[in-house]
Protein backbone atom coordinates (compact mmCIF):
# COMPACT_ATOMS: atom_id res chain seq x y z
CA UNK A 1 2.66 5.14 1.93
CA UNK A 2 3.06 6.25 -1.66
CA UNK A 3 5.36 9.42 -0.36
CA UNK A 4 7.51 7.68 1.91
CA UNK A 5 11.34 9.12 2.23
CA UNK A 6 14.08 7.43 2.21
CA UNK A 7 16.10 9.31 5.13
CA UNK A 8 19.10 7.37 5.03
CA UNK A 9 21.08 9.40 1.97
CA UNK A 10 22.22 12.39 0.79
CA UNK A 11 24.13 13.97 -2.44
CA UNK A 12 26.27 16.00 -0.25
CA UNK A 13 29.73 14.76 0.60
CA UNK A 14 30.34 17.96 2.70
CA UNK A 15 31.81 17.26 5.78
CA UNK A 16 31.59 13.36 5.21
CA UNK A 17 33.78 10.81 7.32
CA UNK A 18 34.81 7.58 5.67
CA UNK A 19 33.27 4.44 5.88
CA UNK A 20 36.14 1.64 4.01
CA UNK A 21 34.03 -1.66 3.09
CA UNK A 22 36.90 -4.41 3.38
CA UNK A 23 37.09 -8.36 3.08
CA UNK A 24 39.05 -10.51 4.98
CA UNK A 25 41.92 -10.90 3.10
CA UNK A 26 42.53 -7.27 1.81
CA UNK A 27 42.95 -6.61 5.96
CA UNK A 28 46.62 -6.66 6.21
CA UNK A 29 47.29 -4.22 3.19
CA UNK A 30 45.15 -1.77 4.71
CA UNK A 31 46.21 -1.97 7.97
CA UNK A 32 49.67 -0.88 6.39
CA UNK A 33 48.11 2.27 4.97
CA UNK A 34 46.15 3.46 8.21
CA UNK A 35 47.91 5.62 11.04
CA UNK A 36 49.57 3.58 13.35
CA UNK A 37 46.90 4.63 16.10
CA UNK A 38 44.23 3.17 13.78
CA UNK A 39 46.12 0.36 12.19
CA UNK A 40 46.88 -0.80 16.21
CA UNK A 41 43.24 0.00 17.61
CA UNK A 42 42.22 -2.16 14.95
CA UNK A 43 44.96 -5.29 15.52
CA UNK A 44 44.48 -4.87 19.37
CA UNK A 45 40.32 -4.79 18.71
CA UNK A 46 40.77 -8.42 17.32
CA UNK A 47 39.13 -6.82 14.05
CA UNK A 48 38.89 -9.77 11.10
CA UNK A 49 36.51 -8.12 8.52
CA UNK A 50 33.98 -11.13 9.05
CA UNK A 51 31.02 -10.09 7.20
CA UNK A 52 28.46 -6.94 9.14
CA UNK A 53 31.31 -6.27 11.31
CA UNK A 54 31.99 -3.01 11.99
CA UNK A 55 34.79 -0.75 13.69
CA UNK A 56 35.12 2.96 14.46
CA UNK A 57 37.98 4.54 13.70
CA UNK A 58 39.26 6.97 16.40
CA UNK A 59 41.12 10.49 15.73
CA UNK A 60 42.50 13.53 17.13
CA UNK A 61 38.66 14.95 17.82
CA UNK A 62 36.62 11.99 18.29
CA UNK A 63 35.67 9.28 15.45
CA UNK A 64 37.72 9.49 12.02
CA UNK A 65 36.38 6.89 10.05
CA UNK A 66 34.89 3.52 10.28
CA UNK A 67 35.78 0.10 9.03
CA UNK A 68 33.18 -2.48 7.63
CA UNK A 69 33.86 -6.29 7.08
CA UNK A 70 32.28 -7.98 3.70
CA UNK A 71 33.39 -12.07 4.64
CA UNK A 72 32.77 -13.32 1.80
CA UNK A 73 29.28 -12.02 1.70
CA UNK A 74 28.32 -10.32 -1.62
CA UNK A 75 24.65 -9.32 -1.13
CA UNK A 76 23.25 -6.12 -0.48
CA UNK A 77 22.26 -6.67 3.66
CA UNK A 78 25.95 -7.04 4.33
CA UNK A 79 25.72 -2.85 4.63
CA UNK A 80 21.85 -3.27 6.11
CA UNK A 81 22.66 -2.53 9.33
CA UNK A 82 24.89 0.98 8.85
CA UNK A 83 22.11 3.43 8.83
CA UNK A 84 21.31 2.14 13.07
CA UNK A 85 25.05 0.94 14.09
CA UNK A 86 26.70 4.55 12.56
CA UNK A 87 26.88 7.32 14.34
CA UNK A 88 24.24 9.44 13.36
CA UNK A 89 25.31 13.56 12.60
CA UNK A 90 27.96 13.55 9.64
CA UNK A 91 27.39 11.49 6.87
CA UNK A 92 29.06 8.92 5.61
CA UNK A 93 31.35 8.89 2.74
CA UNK A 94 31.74 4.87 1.19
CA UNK A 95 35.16 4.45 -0.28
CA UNK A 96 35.89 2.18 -2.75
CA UNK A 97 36.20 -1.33 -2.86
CA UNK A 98 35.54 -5.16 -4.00
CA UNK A 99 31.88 -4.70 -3.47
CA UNK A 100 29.47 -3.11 -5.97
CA UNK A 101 28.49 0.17 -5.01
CA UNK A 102 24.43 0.22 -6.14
CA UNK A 103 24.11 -3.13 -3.95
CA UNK A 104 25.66 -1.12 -1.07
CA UNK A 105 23.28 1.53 -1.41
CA UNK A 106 20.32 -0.73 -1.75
CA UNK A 107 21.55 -2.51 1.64
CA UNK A 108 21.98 0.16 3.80
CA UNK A 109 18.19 1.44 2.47
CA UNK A 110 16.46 -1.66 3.14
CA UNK A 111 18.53 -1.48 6.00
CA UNK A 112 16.90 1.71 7.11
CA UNK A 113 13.53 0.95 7.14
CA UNK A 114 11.34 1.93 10.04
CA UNK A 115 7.47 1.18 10.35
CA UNK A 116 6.72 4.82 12.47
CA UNK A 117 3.43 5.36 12.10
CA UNK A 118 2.28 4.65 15.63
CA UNK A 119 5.13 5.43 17.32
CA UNK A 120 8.70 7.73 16.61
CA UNK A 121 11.44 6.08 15.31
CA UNK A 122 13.99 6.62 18.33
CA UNK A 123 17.53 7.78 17.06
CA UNK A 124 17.70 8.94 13.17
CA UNK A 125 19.00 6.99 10.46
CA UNK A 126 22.64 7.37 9.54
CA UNK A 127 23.10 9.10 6.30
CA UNK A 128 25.41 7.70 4.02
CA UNK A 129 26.84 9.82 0.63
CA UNK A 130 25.29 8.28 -2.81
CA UNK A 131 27.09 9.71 -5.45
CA UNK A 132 24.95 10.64 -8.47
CA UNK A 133 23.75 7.67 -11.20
CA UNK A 134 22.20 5.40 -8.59
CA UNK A 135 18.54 6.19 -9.19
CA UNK A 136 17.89 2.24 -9.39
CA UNK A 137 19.13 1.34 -6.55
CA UNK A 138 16.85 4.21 -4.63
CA UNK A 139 13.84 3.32 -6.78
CA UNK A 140 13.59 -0.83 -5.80
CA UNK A 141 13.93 0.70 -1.72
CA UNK A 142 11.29 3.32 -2.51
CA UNK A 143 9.22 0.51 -3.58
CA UNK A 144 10.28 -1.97 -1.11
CA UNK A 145 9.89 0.58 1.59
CA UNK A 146 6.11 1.27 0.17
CA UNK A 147 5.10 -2.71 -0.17
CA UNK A 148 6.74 -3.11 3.51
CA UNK A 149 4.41 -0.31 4.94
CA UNK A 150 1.28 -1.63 3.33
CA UNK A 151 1.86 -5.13 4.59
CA UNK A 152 2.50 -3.55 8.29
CA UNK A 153 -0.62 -1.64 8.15
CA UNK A 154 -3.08 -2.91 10.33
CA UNK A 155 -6.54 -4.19 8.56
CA UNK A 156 -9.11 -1.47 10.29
CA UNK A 157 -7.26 1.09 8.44
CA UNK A 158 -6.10 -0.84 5.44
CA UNK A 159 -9.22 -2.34 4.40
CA UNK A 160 -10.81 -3.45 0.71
CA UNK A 161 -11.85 0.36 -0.40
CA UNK A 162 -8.59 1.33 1.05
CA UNK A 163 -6.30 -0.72 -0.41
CA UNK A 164 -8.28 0.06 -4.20
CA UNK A 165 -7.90 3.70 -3.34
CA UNK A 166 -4.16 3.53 -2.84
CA UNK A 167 -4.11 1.00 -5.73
CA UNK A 168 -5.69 4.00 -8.15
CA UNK A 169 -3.31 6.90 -6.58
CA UNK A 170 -0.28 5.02 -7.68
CA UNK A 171 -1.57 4.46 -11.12
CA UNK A 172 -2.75 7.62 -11.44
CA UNK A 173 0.77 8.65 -10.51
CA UNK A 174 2.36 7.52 -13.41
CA UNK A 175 -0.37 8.32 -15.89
CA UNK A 176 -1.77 4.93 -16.05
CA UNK A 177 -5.95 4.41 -16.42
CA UNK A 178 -7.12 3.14 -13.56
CA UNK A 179 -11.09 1.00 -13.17
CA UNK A 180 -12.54 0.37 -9.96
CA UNK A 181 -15.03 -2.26 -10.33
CA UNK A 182 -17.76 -2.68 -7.27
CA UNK A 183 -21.13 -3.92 -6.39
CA UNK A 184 -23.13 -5.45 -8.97
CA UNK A 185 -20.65 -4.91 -11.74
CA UNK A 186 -18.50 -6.86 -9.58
CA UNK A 187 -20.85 -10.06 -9.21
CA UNK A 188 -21.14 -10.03 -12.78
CA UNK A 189 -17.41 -9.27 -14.11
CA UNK A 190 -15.43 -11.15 -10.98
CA UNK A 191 -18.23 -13.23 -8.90
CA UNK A 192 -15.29 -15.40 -7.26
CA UNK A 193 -14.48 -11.93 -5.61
CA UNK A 194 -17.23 -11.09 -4.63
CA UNK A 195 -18.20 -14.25 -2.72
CA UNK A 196 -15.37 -14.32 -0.49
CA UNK A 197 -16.09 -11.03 0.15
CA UNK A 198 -19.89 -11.68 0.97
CA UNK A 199 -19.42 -11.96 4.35
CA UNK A 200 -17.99 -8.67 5.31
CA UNK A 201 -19.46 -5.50 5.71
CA UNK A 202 -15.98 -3.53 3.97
CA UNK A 203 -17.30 -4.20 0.43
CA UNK A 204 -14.80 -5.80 -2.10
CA UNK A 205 -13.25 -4.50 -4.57
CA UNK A 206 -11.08 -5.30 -8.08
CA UNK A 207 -8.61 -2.37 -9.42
CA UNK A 208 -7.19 -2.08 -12.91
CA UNK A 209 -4.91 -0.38 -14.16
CA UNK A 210 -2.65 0.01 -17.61
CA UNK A 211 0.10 1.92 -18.44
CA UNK A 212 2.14 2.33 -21.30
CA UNK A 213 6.06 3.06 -21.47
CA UNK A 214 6.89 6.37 -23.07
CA UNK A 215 9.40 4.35 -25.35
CA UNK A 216 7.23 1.06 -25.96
CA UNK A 217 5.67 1.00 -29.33
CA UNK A 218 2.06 -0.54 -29.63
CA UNK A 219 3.28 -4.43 -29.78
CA UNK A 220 5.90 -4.31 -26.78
CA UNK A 221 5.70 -6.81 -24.90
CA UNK A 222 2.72 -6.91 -22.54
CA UNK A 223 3.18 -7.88 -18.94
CA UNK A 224 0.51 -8.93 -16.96
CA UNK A 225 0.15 -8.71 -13.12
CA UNK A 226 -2.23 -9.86 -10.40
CA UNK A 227 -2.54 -9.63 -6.62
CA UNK A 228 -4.50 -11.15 -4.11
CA UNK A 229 -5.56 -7.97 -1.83
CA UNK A 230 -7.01 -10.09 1.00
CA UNK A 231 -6.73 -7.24 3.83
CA UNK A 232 -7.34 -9.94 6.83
CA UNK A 233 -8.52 -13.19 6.88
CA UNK A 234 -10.70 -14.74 9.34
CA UNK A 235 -10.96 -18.14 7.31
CA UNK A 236 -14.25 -17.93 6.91
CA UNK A 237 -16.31 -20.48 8.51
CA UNK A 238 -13.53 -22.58 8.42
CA UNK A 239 -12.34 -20.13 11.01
CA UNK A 240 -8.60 -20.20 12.03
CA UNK A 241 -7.24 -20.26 15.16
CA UNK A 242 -6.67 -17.17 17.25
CA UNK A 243 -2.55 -17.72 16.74
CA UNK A 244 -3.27 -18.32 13.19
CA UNK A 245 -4.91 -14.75 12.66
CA UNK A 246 -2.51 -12.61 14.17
CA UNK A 247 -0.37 -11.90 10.80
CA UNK A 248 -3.49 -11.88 8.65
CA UNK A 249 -3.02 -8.27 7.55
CA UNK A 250 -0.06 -9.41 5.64
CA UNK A 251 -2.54 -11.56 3.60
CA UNK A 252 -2.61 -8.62 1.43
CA UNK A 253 1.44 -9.32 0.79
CA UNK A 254 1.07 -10.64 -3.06
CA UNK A 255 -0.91 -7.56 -3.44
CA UNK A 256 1.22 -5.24 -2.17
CA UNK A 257 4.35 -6.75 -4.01
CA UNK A 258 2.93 -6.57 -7.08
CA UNK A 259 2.27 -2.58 -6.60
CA UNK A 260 5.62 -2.55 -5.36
CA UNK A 261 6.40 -4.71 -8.96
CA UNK A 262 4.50 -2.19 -10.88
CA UNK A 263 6.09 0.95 -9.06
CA UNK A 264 9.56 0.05 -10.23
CA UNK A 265 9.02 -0.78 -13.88
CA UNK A 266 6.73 2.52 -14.40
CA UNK A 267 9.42 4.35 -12.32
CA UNK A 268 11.60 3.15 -14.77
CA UNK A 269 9.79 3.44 -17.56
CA UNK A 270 10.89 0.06 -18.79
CA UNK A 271 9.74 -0.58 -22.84
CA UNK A 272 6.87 -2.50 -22.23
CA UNK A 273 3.09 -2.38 -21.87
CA UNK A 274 1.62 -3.26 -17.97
CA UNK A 275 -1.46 -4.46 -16.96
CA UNK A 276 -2.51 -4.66 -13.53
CA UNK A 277 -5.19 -6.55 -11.58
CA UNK A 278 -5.52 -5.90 -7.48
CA UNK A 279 -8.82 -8.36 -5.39
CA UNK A 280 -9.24 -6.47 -2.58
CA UNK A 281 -11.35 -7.95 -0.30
CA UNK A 282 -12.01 -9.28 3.48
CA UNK A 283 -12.72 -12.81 4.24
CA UNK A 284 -15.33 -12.35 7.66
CA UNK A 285 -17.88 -14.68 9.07
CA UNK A 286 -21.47 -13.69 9.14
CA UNK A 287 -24.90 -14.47 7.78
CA UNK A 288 -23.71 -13.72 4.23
CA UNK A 289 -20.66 -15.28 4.25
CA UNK A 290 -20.22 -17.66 1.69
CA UNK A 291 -20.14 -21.88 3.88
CA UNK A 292 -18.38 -24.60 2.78
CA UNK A 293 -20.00 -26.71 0.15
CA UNK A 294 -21.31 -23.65 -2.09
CA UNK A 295 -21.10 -23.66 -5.10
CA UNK A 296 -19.60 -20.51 -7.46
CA UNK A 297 -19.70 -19.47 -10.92
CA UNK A 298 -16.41 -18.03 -11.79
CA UNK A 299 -16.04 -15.53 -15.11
CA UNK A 300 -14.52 -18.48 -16.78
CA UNK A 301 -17.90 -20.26 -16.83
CA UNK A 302 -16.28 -23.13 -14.44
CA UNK A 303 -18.12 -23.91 -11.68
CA UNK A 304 -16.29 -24.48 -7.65
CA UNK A 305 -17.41 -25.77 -4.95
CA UNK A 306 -16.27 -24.48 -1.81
CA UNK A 307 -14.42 -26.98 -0.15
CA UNK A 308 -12.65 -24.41 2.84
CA UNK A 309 -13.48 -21.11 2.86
CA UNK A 310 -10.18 -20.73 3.80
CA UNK A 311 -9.05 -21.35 0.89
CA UNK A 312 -9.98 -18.17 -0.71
CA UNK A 313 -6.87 -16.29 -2.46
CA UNK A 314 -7.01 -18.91 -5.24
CA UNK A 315 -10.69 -17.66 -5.32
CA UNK A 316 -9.89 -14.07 -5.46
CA UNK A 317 -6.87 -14.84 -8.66
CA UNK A 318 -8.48 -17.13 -10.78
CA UNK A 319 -11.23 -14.70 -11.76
CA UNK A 320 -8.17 -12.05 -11.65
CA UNK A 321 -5.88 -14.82 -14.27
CA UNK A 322 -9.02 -15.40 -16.87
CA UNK A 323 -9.43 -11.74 -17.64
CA UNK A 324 -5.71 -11.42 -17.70
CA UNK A 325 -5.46 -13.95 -20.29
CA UNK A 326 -7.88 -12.24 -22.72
CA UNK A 327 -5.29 -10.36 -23.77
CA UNK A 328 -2.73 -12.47 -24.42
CA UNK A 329 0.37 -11.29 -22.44
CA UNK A 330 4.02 -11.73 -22.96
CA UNK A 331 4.70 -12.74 -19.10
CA UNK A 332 1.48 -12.89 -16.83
CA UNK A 333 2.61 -13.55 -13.47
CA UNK A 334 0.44 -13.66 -10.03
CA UNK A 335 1.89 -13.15 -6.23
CA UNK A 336 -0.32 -14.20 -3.35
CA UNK A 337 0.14 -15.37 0.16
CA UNK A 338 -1.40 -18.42 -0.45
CA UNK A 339 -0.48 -21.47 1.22
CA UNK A 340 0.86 -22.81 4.45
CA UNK A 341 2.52 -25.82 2.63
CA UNK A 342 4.57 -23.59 0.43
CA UNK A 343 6.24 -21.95 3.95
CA UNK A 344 6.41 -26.20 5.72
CA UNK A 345 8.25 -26.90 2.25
CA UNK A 346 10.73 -24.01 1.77
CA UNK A 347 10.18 -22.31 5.18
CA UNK A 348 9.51 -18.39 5.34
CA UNK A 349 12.89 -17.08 2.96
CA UNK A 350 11.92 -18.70 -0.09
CA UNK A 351 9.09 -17.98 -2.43
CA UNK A 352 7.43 -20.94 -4.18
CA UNK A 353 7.63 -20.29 -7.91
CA UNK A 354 5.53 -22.57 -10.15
CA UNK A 355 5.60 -21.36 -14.15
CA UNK A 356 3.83 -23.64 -16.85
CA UNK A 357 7.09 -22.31 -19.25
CA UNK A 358 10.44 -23.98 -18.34
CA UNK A 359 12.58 -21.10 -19.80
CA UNK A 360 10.65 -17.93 -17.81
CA UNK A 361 10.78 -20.14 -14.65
CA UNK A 362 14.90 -20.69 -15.54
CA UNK A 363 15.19 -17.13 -16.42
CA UNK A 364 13.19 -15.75 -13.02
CA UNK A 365 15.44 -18.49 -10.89
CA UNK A 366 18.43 -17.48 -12.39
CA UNK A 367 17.86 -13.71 -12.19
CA UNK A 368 16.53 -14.20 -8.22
CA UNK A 369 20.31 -15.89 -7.58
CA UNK A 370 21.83 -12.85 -9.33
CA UNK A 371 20.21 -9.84 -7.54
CA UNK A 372 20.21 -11.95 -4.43
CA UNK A 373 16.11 -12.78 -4.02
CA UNK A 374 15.76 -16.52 -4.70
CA UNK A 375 12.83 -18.05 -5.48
CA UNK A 376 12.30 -22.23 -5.29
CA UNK A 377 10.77 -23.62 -7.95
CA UNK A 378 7.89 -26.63 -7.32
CA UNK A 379 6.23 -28.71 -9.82
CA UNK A 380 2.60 -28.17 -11.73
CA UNK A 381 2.46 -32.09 -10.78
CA UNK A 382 -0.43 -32.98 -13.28
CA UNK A 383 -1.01 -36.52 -11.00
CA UNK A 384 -2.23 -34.43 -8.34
CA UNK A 385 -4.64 -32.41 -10.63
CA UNK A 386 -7.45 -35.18 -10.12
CA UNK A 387 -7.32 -34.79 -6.06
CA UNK A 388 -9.54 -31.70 -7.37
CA UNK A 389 -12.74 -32.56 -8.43
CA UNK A 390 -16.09 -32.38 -7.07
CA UNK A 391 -19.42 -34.33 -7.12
CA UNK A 392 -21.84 -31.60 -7.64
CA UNK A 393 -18.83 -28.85 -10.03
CA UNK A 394 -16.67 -28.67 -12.01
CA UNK A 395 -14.08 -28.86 -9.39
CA UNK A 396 -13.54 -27.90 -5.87
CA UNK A 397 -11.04 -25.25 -4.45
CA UNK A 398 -9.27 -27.50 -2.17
CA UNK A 399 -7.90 -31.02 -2.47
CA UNK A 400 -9.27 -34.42 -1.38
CA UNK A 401 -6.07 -35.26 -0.20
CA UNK A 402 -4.02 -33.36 3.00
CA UNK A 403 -1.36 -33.06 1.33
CA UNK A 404 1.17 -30.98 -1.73
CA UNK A 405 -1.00 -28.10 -0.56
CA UNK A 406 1.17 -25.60 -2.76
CA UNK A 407 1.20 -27.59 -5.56
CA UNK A 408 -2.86 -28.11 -5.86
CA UNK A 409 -3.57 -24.60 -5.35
CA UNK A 410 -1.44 -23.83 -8.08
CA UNK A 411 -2.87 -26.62 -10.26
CA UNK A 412 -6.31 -25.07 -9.44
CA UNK A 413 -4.91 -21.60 -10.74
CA UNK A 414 -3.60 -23.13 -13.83
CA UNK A 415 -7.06 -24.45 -15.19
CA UNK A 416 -7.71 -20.39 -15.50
CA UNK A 417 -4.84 -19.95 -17.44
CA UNK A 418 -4.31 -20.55 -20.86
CA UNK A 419 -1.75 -22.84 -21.81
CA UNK A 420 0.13 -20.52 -24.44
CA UNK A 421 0.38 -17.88 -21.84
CA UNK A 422 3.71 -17.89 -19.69
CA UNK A 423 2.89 -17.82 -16.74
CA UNK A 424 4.34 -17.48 -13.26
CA UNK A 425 2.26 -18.15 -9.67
CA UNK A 426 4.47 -16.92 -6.22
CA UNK A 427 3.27 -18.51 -3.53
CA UNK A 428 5.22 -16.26 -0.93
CA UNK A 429 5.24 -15.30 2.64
CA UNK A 430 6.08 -11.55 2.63
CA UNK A 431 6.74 -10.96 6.43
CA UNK A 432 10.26 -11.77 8.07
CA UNK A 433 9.96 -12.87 11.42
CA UNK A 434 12.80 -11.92 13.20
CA UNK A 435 14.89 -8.51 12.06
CA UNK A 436 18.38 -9.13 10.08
CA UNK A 437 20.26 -7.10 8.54
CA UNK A 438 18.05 -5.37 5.92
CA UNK A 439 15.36 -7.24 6.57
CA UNK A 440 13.27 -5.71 9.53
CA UNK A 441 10.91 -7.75 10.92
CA UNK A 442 7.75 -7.25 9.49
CA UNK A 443 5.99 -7.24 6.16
CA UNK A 444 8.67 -7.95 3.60
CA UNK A 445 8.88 -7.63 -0.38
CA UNK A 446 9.83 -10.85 -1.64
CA UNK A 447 10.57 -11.66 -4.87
CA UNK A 448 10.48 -8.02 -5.90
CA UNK A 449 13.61 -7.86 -7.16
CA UNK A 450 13.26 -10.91 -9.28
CA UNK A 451 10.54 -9.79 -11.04
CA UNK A 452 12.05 -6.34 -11.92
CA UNK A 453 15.17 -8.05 -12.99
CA UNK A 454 13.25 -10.26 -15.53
CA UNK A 455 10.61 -7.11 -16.69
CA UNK A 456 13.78 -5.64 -17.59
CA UNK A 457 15.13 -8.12 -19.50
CA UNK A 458 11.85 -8.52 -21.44
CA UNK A 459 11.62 -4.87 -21.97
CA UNK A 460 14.97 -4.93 -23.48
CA UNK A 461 14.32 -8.01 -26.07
CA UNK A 462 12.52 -5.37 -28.62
């Protein structure tokens, strides 16, 4: 997962054909440049230049060039489907054009993705020519592509000890120090992680890591990420239905995103200081599963009582978000899989951002737009704070009241932050559910992109 290639590119424009990206209006000056053959196969085709469609250009031995419409579409997965719908055997040579050429090669990457570890992949990928200076654009698909495959994994062989091993190879990777803390150490240091993972018999797991940019100096700016690694969940006693479990491996996703986070900015060896925080855990039923109405002592000293057990990613971050704080980060921000509300609120496109600082949410928003991965943002609503507490602790992990599900789980993550931290919580889905272009169905990076975009903004401010 960690050595994944991306098979859709090459450096060498020997033998290329070319592939002309083209909007709508730019259509009648090219068709003025083409040979007549073309420039007629194309008017007689009914060819518009509506965004993803596509047209093959023919010639004197077969297929000359091909044609792509834009519309008015400026993302990157208006090229996500070129690497299945071109001709495989010579690559593909992208000529210039109103469209911005690392977003192209992003697309048609994203595009390429292919889940093949049970079964081959069919036809290969088209390969398209990426001139050199385009390492970015490769290293968010590289990490996209890994994030995608550990979501897709299925939990018997992506379980708690799994997922920390991978966790430590990738840190290891880039020089960072990695902890694995287990067992006893972790009933002490993280006890809300280890009840939720009391009841299976894959022990649980927290992974930390920190690495240091080779340019950051000792006070750059610290960012601080953590992950709930919930490899399947059951619900607990509170056992969902059978429809309900059948995409629980993704409920690793915030986990694997914020690897896939972490990837890119040591990749890039952005200016800044990371920290790193996976809970890797399984949420079973058994005789030492942790019931409804039990009461935990988290590392803050707070006490919860168990109002669902499956409610248990806020469980497995807010231990995760009080060490964090300790050190006092720059940006601290947490991705998790958390809630069904979030997904009946924005549906399954759009993360739920919540941020306790105006101007990081504004800046994470506005960067999201830009790099085309939006993010909604929902309120901290402090009049729903009180549908919290708890007769017998200090609060309970689920409201009293059925409903603003998204926001009370992040108000129950907040009370583990502190308040001169900024902070961001992504509530997210990370699995598309049909394919589109560049977006396979499947486990799915979300908010990625974002997150990169504003690490590297921060990195820069020093």
């Amino acid at each position: 997962m960690l050595d994944q290639i991306i098979d859709c590119i090459t450096e060498d424009p020997i033998g290329a054909r070319p592939l002309r990206p083209i909007r709508p209006g730019e259509l009648p000056a090219m068709l003025e440049t083409l040979p007549p053959m073309q420039a007629g196969y194309l008017r007689e085709s009914g060819f518009t230049g509506r965004a993803g469609e596509l047209a093959l250009l023919p010639g004197a031995e077969g297929i000359a060039g091909a044609v792509l419409g834009l519309g008015t579409d400026t993302s990157p997965f208006v090229f996500g489907r070129l690497s299945s719908d071109l001709p495989a055997g010579a690559p593909w040579q992208l000529e210039q054009g109103d469209y911005n050429l690392a977003d192209a090669i992003l697309g048609v990457c994203l595009g390429a993705y292919r889940f093949t570890r049970f079964r081959p992949a069919g036809r290969p990928n088209s390969i398209i020519v990426v001139p050199p200076g385009h390492r970015d654009a490769i290293r968010q698909a590289e990490a996209i592509w890994m994030v995608r495959d550990l979501i897709n994994t299925p939990a018997n062989l992506l379980g708690p000890v799994e997922l920390a091993d991978i966790t430590v190879s990738l840190a290891q990777r880039y020089g960072a120090t990695a902890q694995i803390t287990a067992d006893a150490d972790l009933t002490q240091h993280y006890p809300t992680v280890a009840a939720v993972g009391a009841g299976s018999a894959r022990p649980p797991r927290v992974v930390t890591f920190h690495w240091h940019g080779s340019t950051a100096k000792d006070d750059a700016p610290l960012i601080s990420l953590c992950g709930k690694g919930v490899c399947f969940d059951t619900g607990g006693y509170d056992l969902k239905p059978s429809a309900a479990m059948l995409r629980m491996k993704k409920d690793m996703g915030g986990a694997a995103t914020v690897l896939g986070l972490a990837r890119a900015i040591m990749d890039a060896d952005l200016a800044v200081r990371l920290a790193v925080r996976i809970g890797c855990v399984e949420n079973s039923v058994s005789g030492t599963a942790m019931r409804p109405s039990d009461v935990i002592r988290t590392r803050a000293g707070l006490t919860v009582e168990v109002g669902n057990t499956d409610a248990e990613g806020r469980l497995v971050l807010c231990d995760l978000l009080d060490e964090a704080c300790e050190a006092a980060p720059a940006l601290l921000i947490d991705c998790a899989t958390l809630t069904g509300a979030a997904r009946v609120a924005l549906g399954p496109d759009l993360p739920a951002l919540f941020s306790n600082d105006d101007e990081t949410a504004a800046s994470l928003l506005r960067l999201g737009t830009t790099v085309h991965d939006p993010l909604w943002r929902l309120p901290l609503w402090s009049g729903y704070d009180a549908w919290l507490k708890s007769p017998v602790a200090d609060m309970n992990n689920v409201a009293s009241k059925p409903m603003a599900g998204a926001i009370t789980a992040a108000l129950y993550l907040q009370r583990f932050v502190k308040p001169q931290v900024p902070w961001v919580h992504l509530d997210l889905y990370a699995w598309n559910d049909t394919t589109r272009p560049g977006r396979p169905e499947g486990g799915e990076a979300m908010g990625l992109r974002a997150m990169l975009a504003l690490a590297t903004e921060l990195s820069l401010e020093r």
